[in-house]
Protein backbone atom coordinates (compact mmCIF):
# COMPACT_ATOMS: atom_id res chain seq x y z
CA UNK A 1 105.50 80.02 120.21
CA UNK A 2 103.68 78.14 118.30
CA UNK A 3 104.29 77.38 114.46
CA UNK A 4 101.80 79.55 111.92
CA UNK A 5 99.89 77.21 109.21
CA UNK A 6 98.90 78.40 105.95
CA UNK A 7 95.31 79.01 104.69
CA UNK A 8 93.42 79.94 102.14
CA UNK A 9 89.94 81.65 101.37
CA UNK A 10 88.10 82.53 98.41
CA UNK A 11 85.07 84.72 97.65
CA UNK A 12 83.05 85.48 94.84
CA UNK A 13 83.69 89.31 93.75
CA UNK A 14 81.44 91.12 91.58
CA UNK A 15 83.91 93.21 90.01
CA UNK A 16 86.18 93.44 86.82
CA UNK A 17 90.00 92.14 87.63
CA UNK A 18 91.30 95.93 86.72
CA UNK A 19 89.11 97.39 88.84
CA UNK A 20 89.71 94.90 91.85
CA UNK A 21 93.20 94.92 91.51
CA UNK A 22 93.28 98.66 92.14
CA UNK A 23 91.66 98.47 95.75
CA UNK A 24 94.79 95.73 96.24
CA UNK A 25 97.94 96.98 95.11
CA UNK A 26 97.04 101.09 95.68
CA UNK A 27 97.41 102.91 98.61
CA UNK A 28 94.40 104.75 98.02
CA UNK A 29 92.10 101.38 97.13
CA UNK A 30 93.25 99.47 100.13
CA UNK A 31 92.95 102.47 102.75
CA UNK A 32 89.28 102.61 101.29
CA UNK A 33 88.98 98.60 102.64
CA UNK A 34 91.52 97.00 104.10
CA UNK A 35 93.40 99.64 106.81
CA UNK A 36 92.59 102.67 108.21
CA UNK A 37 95.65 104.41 106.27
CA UNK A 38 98.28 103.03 104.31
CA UNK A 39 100.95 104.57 102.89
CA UNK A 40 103.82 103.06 100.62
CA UNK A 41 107.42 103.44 99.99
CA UNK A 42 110.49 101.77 98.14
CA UNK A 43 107.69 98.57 97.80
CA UNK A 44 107.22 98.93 101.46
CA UNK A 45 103.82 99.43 102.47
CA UNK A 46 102.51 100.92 106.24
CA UNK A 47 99.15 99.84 106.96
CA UNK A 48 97.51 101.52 110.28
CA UNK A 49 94.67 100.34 112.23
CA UNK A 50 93.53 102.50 115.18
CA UNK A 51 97.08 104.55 115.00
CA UNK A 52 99.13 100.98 115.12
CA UNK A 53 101.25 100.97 112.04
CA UNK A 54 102.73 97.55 110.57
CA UNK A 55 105.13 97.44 107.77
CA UNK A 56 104.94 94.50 104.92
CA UNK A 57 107.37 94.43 101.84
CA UNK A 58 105.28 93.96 98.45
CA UNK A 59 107.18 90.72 97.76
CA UNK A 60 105.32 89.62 93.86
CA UNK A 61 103.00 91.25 91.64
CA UNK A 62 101.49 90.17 88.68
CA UNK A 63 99.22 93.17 87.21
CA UNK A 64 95.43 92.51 87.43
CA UNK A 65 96.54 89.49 88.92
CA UNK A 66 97.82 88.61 91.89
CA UNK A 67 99.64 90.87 94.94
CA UNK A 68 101.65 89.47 98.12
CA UNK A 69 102.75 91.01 101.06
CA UNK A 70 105.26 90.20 103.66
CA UNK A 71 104.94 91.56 107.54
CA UNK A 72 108.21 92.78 107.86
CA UNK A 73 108.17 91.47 111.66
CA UNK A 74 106.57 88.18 110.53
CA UNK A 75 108.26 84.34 110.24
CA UNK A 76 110.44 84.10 107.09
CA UNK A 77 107.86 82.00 105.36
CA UNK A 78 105.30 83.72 106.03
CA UNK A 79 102.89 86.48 103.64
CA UNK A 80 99.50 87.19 102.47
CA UNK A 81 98.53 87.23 99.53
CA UNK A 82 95.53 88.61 97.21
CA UNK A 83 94.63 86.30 93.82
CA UNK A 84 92.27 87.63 91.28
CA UNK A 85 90.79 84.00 89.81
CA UNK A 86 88.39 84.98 87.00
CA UNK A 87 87.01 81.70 85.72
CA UNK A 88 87.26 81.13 81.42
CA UNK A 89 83.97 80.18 81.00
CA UNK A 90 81.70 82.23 82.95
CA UNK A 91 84.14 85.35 83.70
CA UNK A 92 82.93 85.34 87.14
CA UNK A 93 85.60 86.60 89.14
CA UNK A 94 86.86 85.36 92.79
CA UNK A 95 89.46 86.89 94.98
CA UNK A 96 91.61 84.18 96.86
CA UNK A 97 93.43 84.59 99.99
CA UNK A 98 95.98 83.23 101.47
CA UNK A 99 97.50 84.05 104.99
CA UNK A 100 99.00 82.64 107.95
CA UNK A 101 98.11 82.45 111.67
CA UNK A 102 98.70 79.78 114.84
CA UNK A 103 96.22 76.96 114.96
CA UNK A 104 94.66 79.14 117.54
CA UNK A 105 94.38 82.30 115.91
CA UNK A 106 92.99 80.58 112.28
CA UNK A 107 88.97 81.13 113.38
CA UNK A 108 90.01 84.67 114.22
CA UNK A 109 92.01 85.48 111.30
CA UNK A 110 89.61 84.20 108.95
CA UNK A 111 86.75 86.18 110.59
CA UNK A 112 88.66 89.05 109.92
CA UNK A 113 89.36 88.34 106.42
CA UNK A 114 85.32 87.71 105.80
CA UNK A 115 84.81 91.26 107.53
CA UNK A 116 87.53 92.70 105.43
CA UNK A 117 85.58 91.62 102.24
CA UNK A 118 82.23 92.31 103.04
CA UNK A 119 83.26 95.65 103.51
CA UNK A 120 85.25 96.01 100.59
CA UNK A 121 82.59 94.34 98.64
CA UNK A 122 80.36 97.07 99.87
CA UNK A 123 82.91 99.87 98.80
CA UNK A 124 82.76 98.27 95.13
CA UNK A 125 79.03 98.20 95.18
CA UNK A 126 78.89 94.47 94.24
């Protein structure tokens, strides 16, 4: 198996932190972008896509902020994680991501990511 390699993303979010960080952290705001259905308990959070359920521990939190996640049946190093940048001067607001994924699997995993926030882009009208 082959070792999984950190990346990172970033996109420009038209949004207020608050009001992203609610469609990151909440059950309700991510099954409106990111699953299909999520549901969380005891900090562990079961996200379905197309009736497969995976299970990832909410590892840090920083309110407004910042949320990662770690796939229970993932590599020991590995997460994802959600950053709310909002920059001093212009109050523009980015979200950064970073994941994991095999050197093959990077091009797929980050076209998923740009679908995943397109869409959720769309759901916060930006």
């Amino acid at each position: 198996m082959s070792e999984k390699k950190k990346f990172n993303l970033e996109y420009e979010i038209k949004s207020s932190p608050r009001i992203l960080y609610t469609f990151l952290n909440e059950a309700n705001g991510l099954t409106q972008w990111f699953a299909d259905d999520v549901s969380v308990r005891d900090q562990i959070y079961t996200f379905t896509w197309d009736d497969e359920k995976q299970n990832a521990k909410l590892v840090a939190i920083k309110e407004n902020k910042l949320v990662r996640f770690k796939w229970l049946d993932d590599e020991p190093q590995c997460y994802f994680e959600m950053e709310i940048i909002q920059d001093e001067l212009t109050n523009d607001v980015a979200l950064s991501i970073t994941d994991f994924a095999t050197e093959e699997t990077i091009a797929e995993r980050k076209q998923i990511w740009d679908n995943q926030i397109d869409y959720l882009i769309s759901t916060l009208g930006a």
